[in-house]
N, C-alpha and C. Protein backbone atom coordinates (compact mmCIF):
# COMPACT_ATOMS: atom_id res chain seq x y z
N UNK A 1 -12.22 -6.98 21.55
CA UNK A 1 -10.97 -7.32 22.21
C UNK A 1 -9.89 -6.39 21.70
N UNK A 2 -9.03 -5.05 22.54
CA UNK A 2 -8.14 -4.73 22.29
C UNK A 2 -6.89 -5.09 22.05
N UNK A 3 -6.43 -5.51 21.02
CA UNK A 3 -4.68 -5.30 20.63
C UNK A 3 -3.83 -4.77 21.78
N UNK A 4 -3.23 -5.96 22.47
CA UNK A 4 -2.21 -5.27 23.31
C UNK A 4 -1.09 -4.97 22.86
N UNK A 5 -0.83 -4.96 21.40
CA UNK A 5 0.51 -4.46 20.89
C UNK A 5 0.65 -3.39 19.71
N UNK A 6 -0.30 -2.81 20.17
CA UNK A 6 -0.80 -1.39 19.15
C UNK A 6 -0.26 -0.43 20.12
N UNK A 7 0.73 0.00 19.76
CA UNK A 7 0.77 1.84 20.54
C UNK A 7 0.67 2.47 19.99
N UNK A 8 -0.14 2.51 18.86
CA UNK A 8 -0.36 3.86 17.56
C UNK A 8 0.33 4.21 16.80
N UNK A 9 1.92 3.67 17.06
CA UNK A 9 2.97 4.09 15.86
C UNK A 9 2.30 3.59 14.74
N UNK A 10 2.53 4.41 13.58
CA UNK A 10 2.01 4.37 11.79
C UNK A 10 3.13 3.91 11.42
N UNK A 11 3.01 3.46 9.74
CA UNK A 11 4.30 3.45 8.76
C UNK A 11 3.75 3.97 7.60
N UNK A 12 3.75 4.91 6.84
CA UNK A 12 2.98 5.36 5.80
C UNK A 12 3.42 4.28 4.21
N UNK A 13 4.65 3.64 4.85
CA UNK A 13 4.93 2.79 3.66
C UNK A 13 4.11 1.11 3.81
N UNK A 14 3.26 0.78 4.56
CA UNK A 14 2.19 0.15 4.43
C UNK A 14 1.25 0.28 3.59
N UNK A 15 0.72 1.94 3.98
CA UNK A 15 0.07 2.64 3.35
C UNK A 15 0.07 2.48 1.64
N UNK A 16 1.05 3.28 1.41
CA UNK A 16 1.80 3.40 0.03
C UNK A 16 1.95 1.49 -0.40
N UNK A 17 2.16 0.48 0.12
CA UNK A 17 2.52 -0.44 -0.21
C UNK A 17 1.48 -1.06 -0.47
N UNK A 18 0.66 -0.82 -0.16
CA UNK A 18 -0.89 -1.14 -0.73
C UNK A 18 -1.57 -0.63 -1.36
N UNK A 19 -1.02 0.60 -2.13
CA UNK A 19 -2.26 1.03 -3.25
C UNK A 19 -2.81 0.28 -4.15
N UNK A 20 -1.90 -0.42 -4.46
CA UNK A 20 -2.62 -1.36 -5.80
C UNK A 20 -3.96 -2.30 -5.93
N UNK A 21 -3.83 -2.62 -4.14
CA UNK A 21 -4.76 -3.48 -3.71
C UNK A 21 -6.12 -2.80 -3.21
N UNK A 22 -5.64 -1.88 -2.76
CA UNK A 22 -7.45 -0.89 -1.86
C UNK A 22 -7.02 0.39 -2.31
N UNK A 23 -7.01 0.84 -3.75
CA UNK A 23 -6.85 2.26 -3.89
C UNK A 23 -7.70 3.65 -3.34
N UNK A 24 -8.75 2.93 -3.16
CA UNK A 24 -9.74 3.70 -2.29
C UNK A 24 -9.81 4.30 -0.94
N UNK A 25 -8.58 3.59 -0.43
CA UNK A 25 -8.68 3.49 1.33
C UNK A 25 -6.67 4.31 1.22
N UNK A 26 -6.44 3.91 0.08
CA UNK A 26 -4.79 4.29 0.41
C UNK A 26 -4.92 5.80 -0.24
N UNK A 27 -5.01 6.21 -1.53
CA UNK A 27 -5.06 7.36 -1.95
C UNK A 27 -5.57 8.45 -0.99
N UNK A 28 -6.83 7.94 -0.44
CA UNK A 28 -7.28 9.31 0.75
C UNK A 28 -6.65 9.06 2.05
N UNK A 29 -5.84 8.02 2.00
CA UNK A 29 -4.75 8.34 3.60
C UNK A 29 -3.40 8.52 3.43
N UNK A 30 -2.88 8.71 2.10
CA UNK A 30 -2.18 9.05 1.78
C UNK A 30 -1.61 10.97 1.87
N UNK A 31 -2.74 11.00 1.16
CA UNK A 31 -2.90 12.42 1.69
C UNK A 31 -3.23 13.01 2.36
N UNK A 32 -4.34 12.45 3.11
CA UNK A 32 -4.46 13.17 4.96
C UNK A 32 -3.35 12.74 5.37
N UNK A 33 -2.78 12.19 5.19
CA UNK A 33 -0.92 12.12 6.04
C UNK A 33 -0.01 12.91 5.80
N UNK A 34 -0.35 13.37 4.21
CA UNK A 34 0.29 14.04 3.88
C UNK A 34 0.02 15.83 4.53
N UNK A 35 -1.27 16.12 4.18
CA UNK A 35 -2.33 17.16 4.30
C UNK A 35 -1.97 17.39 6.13
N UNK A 36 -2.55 16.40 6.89
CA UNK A 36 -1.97 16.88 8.38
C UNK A 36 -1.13 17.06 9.26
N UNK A 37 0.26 15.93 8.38
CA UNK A 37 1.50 16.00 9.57
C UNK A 37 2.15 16.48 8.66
N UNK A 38 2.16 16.51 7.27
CA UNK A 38 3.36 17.26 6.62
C UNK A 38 4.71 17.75 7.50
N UNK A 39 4.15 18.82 8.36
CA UNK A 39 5.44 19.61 9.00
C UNK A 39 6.23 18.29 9.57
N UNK A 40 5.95 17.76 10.01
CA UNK A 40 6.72 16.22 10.78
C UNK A 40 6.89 15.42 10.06
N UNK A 41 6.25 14.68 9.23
CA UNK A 41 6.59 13.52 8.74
C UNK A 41 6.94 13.50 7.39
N UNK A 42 6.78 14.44 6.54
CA UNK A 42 7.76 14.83 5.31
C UNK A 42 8.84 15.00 5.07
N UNK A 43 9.35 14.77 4.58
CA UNK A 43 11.06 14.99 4.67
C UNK A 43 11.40 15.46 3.55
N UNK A 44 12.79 15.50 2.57
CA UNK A 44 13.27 15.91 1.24
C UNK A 44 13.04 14.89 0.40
N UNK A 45 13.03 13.78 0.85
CA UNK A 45 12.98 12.38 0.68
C UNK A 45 11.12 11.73 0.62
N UNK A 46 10.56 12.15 1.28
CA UNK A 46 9.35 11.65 1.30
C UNK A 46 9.04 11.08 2.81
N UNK A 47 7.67 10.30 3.33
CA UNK A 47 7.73 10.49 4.19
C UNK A 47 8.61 9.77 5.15
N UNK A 48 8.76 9.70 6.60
CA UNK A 48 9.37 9.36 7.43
C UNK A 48 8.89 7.78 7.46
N UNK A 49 10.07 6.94 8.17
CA UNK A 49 9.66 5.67 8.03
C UNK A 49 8.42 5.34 8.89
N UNK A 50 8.15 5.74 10.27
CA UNK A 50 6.92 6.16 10.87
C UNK A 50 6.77 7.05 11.89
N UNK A 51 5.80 7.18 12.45
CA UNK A 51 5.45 8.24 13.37
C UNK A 51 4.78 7.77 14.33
N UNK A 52 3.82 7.83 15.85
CA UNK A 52 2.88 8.17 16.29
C UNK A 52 2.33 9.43 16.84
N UNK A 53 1.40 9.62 16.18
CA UNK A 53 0.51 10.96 16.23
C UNK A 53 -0.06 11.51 18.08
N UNK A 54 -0.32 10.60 18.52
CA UNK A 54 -0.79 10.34 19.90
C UNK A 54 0.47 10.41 20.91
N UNK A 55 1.48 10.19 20.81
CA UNK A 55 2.78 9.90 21.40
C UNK A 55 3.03 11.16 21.35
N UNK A 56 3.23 11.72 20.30
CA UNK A 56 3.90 12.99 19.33
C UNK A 56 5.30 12.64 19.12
N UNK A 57 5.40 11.67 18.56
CA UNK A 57 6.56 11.17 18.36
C UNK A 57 6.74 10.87 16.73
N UNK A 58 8.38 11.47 16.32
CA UNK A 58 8.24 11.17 14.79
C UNK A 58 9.38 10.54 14.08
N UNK A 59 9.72 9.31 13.74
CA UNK A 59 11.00 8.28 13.35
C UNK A 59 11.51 9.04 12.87
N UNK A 60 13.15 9.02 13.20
CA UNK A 60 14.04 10.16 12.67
C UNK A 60 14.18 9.48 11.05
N UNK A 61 14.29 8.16 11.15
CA UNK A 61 14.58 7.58 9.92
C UNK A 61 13.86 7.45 8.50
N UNK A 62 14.40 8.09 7.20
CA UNK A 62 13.75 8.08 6.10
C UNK A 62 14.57 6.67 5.33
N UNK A 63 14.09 6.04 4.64
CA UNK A 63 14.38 4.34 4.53
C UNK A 63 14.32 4.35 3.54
N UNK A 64 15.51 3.91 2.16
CA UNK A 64 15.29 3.43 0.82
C UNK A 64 14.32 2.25 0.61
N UNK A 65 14.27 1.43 1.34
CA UNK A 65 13.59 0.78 1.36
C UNK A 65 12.29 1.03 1.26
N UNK A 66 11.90 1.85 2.32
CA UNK A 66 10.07 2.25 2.21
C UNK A 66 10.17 2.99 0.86
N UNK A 67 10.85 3.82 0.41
CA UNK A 67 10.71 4.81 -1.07
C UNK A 67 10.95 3.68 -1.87
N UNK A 68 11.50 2.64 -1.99
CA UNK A 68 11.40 1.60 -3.04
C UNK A 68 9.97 0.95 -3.40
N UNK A 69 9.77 0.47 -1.95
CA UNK A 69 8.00 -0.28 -2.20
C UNK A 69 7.00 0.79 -2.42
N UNK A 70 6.46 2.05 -1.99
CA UNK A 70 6.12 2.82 -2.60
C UNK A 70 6.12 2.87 -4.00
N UNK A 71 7.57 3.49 -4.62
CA UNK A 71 7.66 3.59 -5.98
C UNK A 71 6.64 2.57 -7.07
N UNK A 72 7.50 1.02 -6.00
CA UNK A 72 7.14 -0.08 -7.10
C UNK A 72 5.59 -0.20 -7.12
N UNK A 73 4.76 -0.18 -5.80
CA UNK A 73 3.57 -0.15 -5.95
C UNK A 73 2.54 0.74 -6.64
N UNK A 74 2.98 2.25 -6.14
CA UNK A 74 2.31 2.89 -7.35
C UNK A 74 2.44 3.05 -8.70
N UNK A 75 3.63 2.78 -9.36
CA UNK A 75 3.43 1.63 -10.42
C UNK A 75 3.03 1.16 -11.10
N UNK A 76 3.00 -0.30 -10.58
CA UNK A 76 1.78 -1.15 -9.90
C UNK A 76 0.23 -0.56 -10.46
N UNK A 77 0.07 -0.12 -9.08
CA UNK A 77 -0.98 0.76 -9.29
C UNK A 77 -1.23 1.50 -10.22
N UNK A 78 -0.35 2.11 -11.24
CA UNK A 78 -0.97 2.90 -12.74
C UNK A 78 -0.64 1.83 -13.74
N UNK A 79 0.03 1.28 -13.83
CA UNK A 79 0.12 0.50 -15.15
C UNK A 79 0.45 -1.29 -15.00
N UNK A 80 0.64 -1.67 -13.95
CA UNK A 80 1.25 -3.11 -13.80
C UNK A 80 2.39 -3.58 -14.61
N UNK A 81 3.15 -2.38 -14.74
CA UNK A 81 4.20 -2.37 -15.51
C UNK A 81 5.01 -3.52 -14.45
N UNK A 82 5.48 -2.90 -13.48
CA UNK A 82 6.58 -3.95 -12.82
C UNK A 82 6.04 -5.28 -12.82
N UNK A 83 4.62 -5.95 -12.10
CA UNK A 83 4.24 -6.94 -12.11
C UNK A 83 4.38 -7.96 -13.50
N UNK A 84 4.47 -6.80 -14.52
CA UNK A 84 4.48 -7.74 -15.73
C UNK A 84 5.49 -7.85 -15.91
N UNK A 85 6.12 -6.99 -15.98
CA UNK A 85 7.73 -7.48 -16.07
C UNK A 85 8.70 -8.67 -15.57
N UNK A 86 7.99 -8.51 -13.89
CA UNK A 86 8.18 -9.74 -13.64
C UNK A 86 7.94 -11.00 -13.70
N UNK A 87 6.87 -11.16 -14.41
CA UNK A 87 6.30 -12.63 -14.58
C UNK A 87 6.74 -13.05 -16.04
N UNK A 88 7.29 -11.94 -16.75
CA UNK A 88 7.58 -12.56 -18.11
C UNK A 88 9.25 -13.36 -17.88
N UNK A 89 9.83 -13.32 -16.16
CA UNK A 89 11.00 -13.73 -16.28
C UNK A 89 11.04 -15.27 -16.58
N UNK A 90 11.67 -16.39 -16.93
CA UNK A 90 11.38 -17.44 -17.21
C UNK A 90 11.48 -18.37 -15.66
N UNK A 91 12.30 -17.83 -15.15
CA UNK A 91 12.56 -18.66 -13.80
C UNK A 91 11.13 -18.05 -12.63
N UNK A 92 10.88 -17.08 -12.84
CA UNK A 92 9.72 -16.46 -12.35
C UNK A 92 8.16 -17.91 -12.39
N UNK A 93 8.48 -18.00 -14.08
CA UNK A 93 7.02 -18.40 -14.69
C UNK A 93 7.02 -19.64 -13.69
N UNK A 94 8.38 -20.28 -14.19
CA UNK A 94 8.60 -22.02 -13.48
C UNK A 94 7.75 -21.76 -12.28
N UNK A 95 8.57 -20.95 -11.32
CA UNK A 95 8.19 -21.24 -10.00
C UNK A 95 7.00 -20.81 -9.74
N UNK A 96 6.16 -20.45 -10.22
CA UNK A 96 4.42 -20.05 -10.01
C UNK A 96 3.51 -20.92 -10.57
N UNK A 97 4.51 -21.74 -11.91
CA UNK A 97 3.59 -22.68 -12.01
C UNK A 97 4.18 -24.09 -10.65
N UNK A 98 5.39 -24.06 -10.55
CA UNK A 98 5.40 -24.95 -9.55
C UNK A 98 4.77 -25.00 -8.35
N UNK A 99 4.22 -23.40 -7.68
CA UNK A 99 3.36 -23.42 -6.88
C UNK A 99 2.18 -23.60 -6.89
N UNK A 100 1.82 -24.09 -8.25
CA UNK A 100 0.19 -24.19 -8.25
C UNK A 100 -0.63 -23.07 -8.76
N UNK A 101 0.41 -21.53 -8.93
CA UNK A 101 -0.45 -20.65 -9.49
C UNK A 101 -0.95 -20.58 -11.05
N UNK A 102 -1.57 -20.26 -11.24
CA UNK A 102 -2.32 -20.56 -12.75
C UNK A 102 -2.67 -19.02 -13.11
N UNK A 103 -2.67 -18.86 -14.57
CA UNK A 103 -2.95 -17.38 -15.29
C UNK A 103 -4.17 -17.00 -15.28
N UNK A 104 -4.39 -15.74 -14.64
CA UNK A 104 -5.83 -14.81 -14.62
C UNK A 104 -5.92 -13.84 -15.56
N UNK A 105 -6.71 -13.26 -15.97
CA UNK A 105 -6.51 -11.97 -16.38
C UNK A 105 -6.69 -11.28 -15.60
N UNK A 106 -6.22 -9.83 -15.60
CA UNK A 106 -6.59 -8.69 -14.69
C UNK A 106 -8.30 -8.20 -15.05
N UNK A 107 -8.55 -8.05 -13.90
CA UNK A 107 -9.99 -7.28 -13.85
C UNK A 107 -9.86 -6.83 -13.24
N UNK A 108 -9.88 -5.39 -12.98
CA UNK A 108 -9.80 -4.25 -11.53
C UNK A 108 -10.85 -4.17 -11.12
N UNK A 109 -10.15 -3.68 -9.91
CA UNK A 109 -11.49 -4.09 -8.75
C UNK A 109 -12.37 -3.01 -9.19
N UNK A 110 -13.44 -3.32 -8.41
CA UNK A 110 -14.52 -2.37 -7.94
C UNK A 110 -15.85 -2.55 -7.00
N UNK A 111 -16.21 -1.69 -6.71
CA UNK A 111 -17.36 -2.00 -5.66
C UNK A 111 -18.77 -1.52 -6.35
N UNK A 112 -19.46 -1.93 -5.47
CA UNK A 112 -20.84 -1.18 -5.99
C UNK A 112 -21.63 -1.68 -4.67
N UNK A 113 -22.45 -0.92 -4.72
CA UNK A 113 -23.51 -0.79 -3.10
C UNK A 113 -24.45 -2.25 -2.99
N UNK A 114 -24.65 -2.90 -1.97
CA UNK A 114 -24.56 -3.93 -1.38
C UNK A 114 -26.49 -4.14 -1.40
N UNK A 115 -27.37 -4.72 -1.69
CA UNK A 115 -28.60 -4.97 -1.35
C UNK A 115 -29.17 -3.94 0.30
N UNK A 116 -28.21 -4.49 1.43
CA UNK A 116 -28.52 -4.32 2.55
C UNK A 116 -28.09 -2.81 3.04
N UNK A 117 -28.78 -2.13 3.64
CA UNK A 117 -28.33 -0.75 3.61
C UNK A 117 -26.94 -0.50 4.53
N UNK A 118 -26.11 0.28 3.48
CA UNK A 118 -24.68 0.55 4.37
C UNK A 118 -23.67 -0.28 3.96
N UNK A 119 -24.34 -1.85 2.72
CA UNK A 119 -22.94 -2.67 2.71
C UNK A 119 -23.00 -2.32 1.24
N UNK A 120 -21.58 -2.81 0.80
CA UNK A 120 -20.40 -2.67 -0.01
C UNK A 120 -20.70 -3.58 -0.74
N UNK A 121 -20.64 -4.33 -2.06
CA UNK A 121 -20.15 -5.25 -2.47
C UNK A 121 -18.66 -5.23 -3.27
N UNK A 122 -17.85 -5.94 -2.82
CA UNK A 122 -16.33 -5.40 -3.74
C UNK A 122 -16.17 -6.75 -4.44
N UNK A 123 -15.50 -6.48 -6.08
CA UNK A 123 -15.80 -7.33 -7.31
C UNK A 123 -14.72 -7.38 -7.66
């Protein structure tokens, strides 16, 4: 079933806003974004808020906002510096335990190849 509300426009700060979570899938589209539209969607600033490639169309707008979540996620993504930071706030802690969340330790992900040929297992 096709998506009738896909016209191909991208946001590379999706992208970027998820490294922490699928570094595997963001790091190498990070840079084929970078690597193929460069001339268009790069700016002085970093990239454009989005584009579609198919359209040939490219958002005039570069967004503090998208360079913020970026920043914070990769981050994130090297050290969990911000995440920790934030949870050591005290009004932070309250409200996570008021939601029911409870303390994990970190274990980073990883995958490893699946019994069945072609699947994944992610851990």
């Amino acid at each position: 079933m096709a998506t009738r509300n896909d016209d191909g426009t991208l946001a590379p700060t999706a992208v970027g806003g998820s490294l922490p979570f699928a570094p595997g899938i963001c790091l190498p589209t990070l840079r084929h974004l970078y690597d193929q539209f460069r001339t268009n969607l790069w700016t002085g600033y970093g990239f454009r808020d989005a584009f579609n490639p198919t359209a040939n169309w490219w958002g005039p707008d570069v967004l503090s906002i998208d360079r913020g979540a970026i920043l914070l996620m990769v981050e994130n993504y090297r050290s969990q510096c911000v995440w920790r930071r934030f949870r050591r706030s005290p009004e932070i802690q309250r409200g996570l335990l008021a939601a029911g969340f409870t303390q994990l330790a970190f274990v980073p992900p990883g995958n490893q190849r699946g019994q069945a040929a072609g699947s994944i297992k992610l851990t």
